[in-house]
N, C-alpha and C. Protein backbone atom coordinates (compact mmCIF):
# COMPACT_ATOMS: atom_id res chain seq x y z
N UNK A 1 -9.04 -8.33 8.65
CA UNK A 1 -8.26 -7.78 9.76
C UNK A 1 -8.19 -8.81 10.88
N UNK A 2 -7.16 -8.88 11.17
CA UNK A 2 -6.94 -10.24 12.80
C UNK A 2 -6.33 -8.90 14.00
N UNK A 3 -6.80 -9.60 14.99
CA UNK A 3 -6.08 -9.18 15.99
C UNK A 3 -5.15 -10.08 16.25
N UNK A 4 -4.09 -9.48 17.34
CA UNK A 4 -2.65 -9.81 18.14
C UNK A 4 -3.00 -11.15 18.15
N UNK A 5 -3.93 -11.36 19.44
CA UNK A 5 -4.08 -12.50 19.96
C UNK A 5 -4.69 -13.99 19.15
N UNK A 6 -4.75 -13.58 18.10
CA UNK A 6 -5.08 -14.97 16.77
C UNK A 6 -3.42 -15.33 16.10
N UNK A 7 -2.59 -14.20 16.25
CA UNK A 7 -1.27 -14.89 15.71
C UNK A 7 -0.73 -15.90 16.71
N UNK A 8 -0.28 -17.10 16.03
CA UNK A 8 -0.03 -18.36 16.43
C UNK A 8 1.64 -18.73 15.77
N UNK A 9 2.72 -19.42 16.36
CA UNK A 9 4.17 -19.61 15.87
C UNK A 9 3.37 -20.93 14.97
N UNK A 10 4.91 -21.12 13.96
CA UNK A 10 4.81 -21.96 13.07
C UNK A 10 4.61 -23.43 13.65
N UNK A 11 5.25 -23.47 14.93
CA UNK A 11 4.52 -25.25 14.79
C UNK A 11 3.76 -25.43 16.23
N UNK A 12 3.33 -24.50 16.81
CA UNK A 12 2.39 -24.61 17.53
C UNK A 12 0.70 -25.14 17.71
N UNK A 13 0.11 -25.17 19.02
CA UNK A 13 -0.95 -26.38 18.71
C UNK A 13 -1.98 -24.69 17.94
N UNK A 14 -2.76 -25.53 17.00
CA UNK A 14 -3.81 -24.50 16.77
C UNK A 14 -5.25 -25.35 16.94
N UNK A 15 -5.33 -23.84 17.84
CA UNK A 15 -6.93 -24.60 18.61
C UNK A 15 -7.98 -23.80 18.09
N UNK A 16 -9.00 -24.94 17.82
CA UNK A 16 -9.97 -24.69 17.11
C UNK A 16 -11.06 -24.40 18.29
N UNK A 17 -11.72 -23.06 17.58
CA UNK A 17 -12.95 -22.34 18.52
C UNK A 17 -14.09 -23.67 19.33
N UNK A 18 -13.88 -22.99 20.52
CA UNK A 18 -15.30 -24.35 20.90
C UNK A 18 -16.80 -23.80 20.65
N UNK A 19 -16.63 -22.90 19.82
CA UNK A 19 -17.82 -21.89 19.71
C UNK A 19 -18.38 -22.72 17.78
N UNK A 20 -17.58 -23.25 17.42
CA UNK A 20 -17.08 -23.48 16.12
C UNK A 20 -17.24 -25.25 15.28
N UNK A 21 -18.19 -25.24 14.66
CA UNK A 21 -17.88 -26.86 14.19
C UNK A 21 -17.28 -26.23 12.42
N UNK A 22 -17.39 -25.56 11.52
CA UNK A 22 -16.77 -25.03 10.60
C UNK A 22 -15.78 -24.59 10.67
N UNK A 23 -14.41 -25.13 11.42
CA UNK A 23 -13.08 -24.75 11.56
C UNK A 23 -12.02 -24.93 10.34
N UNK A 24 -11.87 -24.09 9.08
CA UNK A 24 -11.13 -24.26 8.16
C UNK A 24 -9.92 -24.16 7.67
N UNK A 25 -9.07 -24.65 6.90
CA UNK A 25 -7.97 -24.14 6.58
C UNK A 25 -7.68 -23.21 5.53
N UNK A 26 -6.53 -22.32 5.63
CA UNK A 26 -6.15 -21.58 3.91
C UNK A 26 -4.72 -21.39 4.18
N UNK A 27 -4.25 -22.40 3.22
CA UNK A 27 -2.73 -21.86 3.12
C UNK A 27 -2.39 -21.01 1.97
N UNK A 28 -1.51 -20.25 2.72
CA UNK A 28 -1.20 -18.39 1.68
C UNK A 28 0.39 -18.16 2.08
N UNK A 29 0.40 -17.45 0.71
CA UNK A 29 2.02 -16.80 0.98
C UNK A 29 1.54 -15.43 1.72
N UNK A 30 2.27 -15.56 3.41
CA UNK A 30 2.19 -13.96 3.57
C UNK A 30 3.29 -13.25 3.10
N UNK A 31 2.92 -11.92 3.32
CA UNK A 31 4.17 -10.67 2.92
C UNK A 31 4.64 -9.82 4.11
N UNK A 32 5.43 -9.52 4.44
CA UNK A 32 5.73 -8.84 5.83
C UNK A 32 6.17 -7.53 5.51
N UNK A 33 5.46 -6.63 5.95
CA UNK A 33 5.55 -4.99 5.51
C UNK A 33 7.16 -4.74 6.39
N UNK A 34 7.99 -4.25 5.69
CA UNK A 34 9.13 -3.31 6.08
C UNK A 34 8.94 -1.98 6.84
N UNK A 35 9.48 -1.06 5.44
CA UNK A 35 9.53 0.66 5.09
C UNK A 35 7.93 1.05 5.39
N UNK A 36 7.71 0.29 4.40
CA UNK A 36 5.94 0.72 4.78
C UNK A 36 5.61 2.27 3.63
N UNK A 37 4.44 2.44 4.20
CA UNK A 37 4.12 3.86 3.58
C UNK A 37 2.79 4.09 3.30
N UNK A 38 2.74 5.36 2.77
CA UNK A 38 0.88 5.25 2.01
C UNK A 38 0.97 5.86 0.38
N UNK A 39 0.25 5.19 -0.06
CA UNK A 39 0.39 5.52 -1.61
C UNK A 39 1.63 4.94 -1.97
N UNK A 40 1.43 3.69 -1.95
CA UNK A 40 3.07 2.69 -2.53
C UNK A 40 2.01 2.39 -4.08
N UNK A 41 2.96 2.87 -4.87
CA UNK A 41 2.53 2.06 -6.64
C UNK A 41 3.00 0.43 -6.45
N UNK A 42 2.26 0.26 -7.66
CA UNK A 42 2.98 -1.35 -7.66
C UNK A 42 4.88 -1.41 -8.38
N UNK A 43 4.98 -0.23 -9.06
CA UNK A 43 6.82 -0.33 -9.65
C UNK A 43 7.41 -0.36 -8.04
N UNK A 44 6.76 0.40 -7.07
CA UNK A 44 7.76 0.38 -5.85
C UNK A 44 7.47 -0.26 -4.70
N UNK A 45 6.36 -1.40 -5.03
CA UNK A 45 6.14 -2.33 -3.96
C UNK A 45 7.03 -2.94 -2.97
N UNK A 46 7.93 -3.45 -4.00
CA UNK A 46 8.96 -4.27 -3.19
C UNK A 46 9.89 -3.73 -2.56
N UNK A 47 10.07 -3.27 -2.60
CA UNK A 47 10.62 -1.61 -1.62
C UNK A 47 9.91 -1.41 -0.60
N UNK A 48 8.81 -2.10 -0.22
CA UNK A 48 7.83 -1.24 1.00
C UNK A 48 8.03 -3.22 2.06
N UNK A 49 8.67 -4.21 1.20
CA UNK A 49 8.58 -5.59 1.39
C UNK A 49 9.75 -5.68 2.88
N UNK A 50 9.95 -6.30 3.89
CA UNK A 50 10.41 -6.64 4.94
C UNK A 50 11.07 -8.36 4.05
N UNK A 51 9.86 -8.74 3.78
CA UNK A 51 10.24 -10.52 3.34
C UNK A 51 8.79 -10.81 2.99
N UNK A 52 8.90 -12.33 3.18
CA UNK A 52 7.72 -13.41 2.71
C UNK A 52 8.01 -14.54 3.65
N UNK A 53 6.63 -15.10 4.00
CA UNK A 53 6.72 -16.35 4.92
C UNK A 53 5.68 -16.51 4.75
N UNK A 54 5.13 -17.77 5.81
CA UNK A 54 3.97 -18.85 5.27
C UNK A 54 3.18 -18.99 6.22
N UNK A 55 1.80 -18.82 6.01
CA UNK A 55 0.48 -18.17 7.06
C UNK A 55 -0.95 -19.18 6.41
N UNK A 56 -1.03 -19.68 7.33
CA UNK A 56 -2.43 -20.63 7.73
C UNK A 56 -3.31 -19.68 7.78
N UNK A 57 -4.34 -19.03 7.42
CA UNK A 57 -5.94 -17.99 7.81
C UNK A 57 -6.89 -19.21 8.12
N UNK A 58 -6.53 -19.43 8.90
CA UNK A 58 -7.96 -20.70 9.63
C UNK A 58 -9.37 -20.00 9.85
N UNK A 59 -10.19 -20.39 9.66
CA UNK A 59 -11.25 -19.18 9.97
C UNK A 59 -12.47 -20.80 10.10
N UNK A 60 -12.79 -20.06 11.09
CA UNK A 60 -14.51 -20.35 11.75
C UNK A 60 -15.49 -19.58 10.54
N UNK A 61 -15.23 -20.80 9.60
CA UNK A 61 -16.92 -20.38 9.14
C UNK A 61 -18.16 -19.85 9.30
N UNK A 62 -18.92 -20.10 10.26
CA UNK A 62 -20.11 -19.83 10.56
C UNK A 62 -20.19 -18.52 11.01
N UNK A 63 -18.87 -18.45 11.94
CA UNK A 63 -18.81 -17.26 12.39
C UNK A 63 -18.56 -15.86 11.49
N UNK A 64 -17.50 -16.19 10.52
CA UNK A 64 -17.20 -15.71 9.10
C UNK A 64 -18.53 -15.22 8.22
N UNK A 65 -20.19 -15.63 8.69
CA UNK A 65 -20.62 -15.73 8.20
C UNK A 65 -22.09 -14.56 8.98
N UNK A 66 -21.17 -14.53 9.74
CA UNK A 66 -22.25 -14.38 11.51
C UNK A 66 -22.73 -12.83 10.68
N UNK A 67 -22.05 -12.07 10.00
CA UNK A 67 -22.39 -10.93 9.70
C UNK A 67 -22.05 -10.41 8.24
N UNK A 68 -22.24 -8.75 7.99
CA UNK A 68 -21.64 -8.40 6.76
C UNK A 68 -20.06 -8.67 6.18
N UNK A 69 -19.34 -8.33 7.58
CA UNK A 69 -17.79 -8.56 7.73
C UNK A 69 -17.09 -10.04 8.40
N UNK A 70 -15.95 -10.42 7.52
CA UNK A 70 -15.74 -11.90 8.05
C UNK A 70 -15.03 -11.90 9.27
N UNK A 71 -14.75 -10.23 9.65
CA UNK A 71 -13.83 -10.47 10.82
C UNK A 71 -13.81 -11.33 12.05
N UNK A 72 -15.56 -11.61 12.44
CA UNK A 72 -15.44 -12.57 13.64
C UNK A 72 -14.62 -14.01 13.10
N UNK A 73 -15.31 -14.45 11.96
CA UNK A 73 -14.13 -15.97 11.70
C UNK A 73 -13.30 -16.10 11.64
N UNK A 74 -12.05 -14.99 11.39
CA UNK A 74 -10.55 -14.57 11.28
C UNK A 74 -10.12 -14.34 12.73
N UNK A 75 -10.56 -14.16 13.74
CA UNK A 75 -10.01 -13.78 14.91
C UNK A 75 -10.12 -14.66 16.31
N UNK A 76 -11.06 -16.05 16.37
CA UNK A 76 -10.40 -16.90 17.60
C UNK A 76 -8.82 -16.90 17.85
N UNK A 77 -8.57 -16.66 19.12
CA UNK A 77 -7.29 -16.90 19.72
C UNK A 77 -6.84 -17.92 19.25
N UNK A 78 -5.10 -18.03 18.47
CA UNK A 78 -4.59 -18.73 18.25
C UNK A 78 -5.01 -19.36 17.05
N UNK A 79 -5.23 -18.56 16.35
CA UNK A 79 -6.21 -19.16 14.79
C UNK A 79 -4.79 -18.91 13.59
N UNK A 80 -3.97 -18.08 13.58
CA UNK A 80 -3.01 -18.00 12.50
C UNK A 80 -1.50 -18.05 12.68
N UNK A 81 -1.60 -19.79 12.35
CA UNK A 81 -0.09 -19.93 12.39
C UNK A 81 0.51 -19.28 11.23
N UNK A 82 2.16 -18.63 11.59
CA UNK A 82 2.83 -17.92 10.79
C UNK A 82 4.21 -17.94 11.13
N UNK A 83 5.32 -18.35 10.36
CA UNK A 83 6.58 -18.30 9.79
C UNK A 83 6.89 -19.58 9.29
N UNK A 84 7.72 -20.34 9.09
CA UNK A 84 8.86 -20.40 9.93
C UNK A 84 9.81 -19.48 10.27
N UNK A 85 10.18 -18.79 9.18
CA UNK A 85 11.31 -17.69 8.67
C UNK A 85 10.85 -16.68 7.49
N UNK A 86 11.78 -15.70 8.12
CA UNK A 86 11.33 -13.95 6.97
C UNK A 86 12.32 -14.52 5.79
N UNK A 87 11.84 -14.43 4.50
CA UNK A 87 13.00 -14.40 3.46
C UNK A 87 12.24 -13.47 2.80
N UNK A 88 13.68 -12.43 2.65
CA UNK A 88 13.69 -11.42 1.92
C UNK A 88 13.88 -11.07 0.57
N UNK A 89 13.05 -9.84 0.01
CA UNK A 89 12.96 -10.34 -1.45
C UNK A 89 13.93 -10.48 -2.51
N UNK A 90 15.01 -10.16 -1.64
CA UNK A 90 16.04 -10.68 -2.77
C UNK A 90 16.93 -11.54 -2.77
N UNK A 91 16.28 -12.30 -2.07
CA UNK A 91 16.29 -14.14 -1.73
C UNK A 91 15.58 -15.07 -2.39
N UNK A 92 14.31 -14.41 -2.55
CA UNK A 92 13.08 -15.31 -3.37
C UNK A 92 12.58 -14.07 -4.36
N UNK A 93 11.80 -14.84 -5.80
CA UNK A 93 10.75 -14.20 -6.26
C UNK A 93 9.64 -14.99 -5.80
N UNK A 94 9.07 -14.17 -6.06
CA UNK A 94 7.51 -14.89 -5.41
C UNK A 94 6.41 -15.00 -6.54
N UNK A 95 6.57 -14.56 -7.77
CA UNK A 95 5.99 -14.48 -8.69
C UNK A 95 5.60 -15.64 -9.47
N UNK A 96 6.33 -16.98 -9.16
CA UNK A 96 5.71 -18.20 -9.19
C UNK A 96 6.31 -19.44 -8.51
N UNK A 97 5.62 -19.38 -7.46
CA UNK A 97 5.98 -20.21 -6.36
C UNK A 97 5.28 -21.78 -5.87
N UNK A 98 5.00 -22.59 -5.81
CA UNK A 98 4.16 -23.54 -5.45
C UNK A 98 3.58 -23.75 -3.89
N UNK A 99 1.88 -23.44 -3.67
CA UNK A 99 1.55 -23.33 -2.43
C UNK A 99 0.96 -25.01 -1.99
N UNK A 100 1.68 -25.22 -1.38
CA UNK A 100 0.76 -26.54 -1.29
C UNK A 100 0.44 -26.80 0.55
N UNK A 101 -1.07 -27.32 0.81
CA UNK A 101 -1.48 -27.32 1.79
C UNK A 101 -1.89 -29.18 2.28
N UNK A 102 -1.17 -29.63 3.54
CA UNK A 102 -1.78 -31.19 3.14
C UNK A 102 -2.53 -31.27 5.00
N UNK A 103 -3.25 -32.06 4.94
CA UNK A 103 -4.19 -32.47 6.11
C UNK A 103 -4.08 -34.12 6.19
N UNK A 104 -3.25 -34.37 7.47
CA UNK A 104 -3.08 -35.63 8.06
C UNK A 104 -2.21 -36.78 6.56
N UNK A 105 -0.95 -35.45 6.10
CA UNK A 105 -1.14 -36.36 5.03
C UNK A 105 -1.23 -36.46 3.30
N UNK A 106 -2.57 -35.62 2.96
CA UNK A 106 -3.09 -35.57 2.20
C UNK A 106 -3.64 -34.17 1.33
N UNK A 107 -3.27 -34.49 0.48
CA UNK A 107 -2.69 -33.01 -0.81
C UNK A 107 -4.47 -32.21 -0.67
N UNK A 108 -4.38 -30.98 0.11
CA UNK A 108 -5.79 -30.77 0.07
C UNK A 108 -5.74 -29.13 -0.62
N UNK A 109 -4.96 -28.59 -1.20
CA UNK A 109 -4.60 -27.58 -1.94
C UNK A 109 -3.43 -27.47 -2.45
N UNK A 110 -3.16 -27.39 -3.82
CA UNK A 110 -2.07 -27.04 -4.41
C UNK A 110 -2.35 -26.63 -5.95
N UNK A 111 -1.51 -25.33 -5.79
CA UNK A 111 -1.47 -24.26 -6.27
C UNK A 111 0.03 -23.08 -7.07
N UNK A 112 0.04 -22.10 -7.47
CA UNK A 112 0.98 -21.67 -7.48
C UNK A 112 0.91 -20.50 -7.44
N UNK A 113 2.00 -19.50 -7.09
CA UNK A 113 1.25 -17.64 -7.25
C UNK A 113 0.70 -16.77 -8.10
N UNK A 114 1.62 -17.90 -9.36
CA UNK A 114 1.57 -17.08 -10.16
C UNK A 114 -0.15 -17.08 -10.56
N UNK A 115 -0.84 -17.95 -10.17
CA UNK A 115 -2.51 -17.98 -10.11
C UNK A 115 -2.99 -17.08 -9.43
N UNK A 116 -2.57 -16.25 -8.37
CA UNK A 116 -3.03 -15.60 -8.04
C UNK A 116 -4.28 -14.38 -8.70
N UNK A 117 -5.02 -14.09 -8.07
CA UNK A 117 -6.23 -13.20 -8.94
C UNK A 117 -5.53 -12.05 -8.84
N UNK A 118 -4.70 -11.14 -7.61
CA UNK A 118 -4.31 -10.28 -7.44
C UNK A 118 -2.82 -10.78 -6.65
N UNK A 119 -1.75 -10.02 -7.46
CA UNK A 119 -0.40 -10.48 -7.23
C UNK A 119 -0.05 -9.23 -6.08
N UNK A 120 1.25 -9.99 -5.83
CA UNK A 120 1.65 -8.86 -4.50
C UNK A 120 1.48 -7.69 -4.15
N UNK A 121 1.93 -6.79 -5.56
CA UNK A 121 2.72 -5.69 -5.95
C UNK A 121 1.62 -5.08 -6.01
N UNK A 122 -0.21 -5.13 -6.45
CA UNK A 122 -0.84 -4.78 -6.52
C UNK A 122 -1.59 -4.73 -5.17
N UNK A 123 -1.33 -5.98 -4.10
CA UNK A 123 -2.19 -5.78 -3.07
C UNK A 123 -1.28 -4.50 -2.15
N UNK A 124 -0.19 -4.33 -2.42
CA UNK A 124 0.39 -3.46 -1.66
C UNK A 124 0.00 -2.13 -2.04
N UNK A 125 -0.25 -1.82 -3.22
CA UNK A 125 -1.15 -0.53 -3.93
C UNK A 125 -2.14 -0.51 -3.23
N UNK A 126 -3.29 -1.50 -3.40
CA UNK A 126 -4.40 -1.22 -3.10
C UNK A 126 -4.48 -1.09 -1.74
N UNK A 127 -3.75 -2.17 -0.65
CA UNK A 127 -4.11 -1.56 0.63
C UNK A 127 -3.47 -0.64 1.37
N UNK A 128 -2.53 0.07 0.38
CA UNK A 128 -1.90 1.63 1.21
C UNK A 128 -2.61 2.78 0.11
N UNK A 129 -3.58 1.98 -0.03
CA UNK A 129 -4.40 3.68 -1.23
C UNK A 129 -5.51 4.22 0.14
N UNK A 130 -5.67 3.42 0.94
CA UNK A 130 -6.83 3.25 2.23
C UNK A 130 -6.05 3.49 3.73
N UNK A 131 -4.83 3.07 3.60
CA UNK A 131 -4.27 3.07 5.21
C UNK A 131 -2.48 2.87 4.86
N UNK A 132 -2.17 3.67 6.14
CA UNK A 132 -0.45 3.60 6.09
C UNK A 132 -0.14 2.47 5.99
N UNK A 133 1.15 1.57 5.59
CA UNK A 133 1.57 0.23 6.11
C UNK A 133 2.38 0.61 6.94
N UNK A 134 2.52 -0.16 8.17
CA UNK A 134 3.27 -0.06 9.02
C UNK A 134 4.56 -1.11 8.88
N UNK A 135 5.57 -0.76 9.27
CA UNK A 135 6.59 -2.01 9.69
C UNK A 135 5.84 -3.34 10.57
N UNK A 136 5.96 -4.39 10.45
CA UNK A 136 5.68 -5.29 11.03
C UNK A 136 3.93 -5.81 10.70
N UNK A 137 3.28 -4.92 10.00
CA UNK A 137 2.29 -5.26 9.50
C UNK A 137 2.25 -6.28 7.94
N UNK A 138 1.40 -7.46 8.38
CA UNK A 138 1.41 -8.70 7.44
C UNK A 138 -0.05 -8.55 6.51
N UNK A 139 0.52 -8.74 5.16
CA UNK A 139 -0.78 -9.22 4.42
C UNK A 139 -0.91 -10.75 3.57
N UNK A 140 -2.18 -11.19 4.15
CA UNK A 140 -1.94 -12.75 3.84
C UNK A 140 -3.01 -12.60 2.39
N UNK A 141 -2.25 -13.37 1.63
CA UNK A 141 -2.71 -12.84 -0.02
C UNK A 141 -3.53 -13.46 -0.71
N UNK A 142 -4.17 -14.47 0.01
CA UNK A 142 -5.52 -15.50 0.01
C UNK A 142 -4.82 -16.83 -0.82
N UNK A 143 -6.16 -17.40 -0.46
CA UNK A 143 -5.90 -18.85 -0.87
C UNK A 143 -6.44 -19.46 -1.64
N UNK A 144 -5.59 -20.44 -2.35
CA UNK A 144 -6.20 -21.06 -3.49
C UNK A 144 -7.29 -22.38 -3.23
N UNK A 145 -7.76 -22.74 -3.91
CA UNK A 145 -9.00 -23.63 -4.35
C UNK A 145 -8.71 -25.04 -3.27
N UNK A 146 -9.54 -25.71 -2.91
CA UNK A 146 -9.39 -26.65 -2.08
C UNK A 146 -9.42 -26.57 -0.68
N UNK A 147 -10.13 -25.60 0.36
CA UNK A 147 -9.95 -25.17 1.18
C UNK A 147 -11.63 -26.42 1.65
N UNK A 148 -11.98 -26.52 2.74
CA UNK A 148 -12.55 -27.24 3.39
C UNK A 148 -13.94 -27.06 3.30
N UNK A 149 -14.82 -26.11 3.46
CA UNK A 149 -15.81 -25.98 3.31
C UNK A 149 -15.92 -25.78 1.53
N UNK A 150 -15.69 -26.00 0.78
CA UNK A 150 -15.99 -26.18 -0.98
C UNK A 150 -16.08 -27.26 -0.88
N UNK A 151 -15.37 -28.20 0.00
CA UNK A 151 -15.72 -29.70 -0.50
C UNK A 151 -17.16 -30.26 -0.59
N UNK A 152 -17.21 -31.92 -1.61
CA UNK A 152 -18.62 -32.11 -1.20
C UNK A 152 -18.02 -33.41 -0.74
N UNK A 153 -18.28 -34.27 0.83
CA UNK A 153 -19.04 -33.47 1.69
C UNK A 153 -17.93 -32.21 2.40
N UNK A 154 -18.08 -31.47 3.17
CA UNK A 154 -17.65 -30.71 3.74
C UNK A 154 -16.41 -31.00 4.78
N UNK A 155 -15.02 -30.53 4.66
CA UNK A 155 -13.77 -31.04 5.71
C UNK A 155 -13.80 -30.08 6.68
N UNK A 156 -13.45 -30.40 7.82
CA UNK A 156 -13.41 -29.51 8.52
C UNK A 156 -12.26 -29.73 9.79
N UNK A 157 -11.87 -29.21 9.95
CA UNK A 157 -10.64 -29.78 11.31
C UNK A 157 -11.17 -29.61 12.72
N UNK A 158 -10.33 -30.74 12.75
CA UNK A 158 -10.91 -31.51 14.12
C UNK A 158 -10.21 -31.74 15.31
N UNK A 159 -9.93 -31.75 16.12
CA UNK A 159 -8.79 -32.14 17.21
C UNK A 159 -7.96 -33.24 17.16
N UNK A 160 -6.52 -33.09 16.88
CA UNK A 160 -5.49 -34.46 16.58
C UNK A 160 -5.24 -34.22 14.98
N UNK A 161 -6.11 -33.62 13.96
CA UNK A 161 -5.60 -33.75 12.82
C UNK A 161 -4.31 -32.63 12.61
N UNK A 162 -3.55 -32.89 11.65
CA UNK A 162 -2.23 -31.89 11.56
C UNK A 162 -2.45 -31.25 10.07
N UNK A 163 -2.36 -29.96 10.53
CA UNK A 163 -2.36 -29.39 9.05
C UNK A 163 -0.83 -29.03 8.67
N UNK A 164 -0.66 -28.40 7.84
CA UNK A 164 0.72 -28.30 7.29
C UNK A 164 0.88 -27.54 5.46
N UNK A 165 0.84 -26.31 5.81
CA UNK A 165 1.53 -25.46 4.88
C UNK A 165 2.82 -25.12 4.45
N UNK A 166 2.61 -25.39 2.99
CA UNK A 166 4.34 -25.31 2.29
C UNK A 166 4.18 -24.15 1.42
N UNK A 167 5.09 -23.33 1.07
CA UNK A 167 5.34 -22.37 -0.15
C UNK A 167 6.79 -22.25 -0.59
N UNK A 168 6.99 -23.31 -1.02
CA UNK A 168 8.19 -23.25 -2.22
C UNK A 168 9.50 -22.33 -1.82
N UNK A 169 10.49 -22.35 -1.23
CA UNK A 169 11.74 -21.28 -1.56
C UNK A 169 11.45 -20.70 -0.41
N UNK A 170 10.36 -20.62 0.48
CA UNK A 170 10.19 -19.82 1.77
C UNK A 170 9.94 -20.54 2.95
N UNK A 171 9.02 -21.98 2.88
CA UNK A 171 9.13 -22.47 4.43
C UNK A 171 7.81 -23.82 4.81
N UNK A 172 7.74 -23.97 5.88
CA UNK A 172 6.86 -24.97 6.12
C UNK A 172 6.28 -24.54 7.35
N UNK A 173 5.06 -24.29 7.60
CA UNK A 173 4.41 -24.64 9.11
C UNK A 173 3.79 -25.78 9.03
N UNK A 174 3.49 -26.45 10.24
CA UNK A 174 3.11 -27.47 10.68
C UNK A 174 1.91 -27.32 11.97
N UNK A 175 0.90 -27.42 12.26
CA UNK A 175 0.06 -27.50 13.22
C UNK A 175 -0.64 -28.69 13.59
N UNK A 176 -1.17 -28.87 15.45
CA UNK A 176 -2.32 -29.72 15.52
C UNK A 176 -3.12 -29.10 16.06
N UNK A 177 -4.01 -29.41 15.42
CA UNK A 177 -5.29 -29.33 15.51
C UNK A 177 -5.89 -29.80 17.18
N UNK A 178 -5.99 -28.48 18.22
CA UNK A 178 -6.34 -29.09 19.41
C UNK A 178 -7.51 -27.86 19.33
N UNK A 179 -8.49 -28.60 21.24
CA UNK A 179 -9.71 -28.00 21.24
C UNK A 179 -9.21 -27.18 22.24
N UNK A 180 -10.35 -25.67 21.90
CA UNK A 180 -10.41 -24.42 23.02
C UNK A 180 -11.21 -25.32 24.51
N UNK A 181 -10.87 -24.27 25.30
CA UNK A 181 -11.52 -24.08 26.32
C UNK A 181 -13.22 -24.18 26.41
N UNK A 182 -13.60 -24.72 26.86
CA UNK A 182 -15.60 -24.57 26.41
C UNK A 182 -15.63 -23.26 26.72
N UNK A 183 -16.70 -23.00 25.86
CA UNK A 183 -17.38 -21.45 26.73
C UNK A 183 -18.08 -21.53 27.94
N UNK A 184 -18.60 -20.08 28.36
CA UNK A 184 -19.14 -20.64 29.86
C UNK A 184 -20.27 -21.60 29.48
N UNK A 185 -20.55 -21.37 30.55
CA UNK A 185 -21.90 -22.98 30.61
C UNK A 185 -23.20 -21.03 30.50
N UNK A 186 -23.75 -22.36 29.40
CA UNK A 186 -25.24 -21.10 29.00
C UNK A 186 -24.72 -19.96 27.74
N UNK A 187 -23.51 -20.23 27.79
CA UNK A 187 -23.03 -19.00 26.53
C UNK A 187 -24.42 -18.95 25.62
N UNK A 188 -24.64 -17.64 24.99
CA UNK A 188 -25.81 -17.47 24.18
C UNK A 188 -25.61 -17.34 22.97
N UNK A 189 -24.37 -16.53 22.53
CA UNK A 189 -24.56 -16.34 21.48
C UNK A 189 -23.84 -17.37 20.37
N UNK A 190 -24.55 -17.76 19.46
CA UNK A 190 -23.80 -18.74 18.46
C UNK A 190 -24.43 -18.16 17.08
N UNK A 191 -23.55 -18.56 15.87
CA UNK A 191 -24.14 -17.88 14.74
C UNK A 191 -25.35 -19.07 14.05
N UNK A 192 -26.08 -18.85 13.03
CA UNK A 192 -27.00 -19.49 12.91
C UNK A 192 -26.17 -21.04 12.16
N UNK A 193 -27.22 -22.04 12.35
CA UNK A 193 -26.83 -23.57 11.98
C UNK A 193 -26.46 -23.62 10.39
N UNK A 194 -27.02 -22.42 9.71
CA UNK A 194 -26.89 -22.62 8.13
C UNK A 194 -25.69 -21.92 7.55
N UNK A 195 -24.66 -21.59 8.52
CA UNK A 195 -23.94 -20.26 8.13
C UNK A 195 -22.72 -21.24 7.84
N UNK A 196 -22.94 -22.58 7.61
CA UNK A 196 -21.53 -22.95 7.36
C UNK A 196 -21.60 -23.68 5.84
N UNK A 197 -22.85 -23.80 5.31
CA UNK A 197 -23.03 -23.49 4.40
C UNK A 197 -22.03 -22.81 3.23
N UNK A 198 -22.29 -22.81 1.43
CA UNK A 198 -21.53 -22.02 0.89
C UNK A 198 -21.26 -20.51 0.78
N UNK A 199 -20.46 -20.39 0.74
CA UNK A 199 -19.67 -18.85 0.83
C UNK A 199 -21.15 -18.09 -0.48
C-alpha cells in the first residue's frame, strides 16, 4: 500500500529518503483500475482495466524491513514515479511485453510479463476478493529479477544517478536520483544496520 504523497510524475527528480542508504529500484507494468468493483473473476478482469502504464516501486530497504509489513519502505515522499501515458487495453496486450529497467545506462533488469508469477487478470481477482477497486486506484504487479539489493555487491541509488523504466507498447519514465531534506538534527528513529541485508 503507498500513500498520495510517494506518487511521483514520470520524469521528475526522485528523491531518495535521507533516513535511507538501501534506496532501490523495481521496474513494473502498472494497471490503472477503471469500473472497478468487488469480486471481479479473472474472465472479467479487463473490464474492471482503465489502461496500463509504467511505475518505478523504489523502496527503502531497511526500512521495508523495519517491521512485519513493507509499508514503511514503499512510502518516502516522492518514491513512485508513474506514467508517461494511460494505454488502454485495447491498445495493448500485456500478456507478453518486455520490462526493461537501465541505471546510468546500464541493462539492470530485463524481463517480460509473460514471466510473471501472477498475471494481471488474476491480481485483479485476488485483490477485489479483500477490498472494492476503486476508479483511479493502481496496482503495480512486481518486479522482475535484478533489482539492487540481490546484487553481489549490493546497488543502490545514489544522488545524480538516472534510473529509467521501459515496458514495451506502453512507455518510458525517466528519473534522477536526488537527496531528501535531512531529518531533524537528533532524529531517533532509524531501522537496524542489518535490515538491508537479504530479503
Amino acid at each position: 500500500m503507498r500513500s498520495a504523497s510517494s506518487v511521483l510524475a514520470p520524469y521528475a527528480d526522485l528523491v531518495r529518503p535521507s533516513l535511507s542508504t538501501g534506496f532501490d529500484y523495481e521496474g513494473e507494468l502498472a494497471v490503472v483500475i477503471g469500473a472497478g468493483g468487488r469480486y471481479i473473476s479473472r474472465e472479467d478482469a479487463l473490464s474492471a482495466v482503465a489502461g496500463f502504464t509504467v511505475l518505478n516501486d523504489a523502496s527503502a530497504r531497511e526500512w521495508q524491513r523495519a517491521a512485519t509489513q513493507w509499508t514503511p519502505g514503499k512510502n518516502f515522499d516522492a518514491t513512485m514515479p508513474i506514467g508517461p501515458e494511460l494505454v488502454t487495453p485495447d491498445e495493448v496486450s500485456v500478456e507478453d511485453l518486455a520490462i526493461t529497467t537501465t541505471l546510468n545506462g546500464a541493462v539492470m533488469q530485463s524481463a517480460r510479463t509473460s514471466q510473471m508469477i501472477v498475471d494481471v487478470a488474476s491480481c485483479i481477482e485476488f485483490f477485489s476478493s479483500f477490498t472494492t477497486l476503486l476508479p483511479g486506484d493502481v496496482i503495480a504487479t512486481g518486479t522482475p529479477g535484478g533489482v539492487g539489493f540481490a546484487r553481489t555487491p549490493p546497488v543502490w541509488l545514489t544522488p545524480g544517478d538516472v534510473i529509467q523504466v521501459t515496458v514495451e507498447g506502453i512507455g518510458t519514465i525517466r528519473n534522477t536520483v536526488v537527496e531528501d531534506k535531512p531529518a531533524p538534527a537528533g532524529w531517533r528513529w532509524r531501522p537496524a544496520a542489518s535490515a538491508t541485508g537479504s530479503l
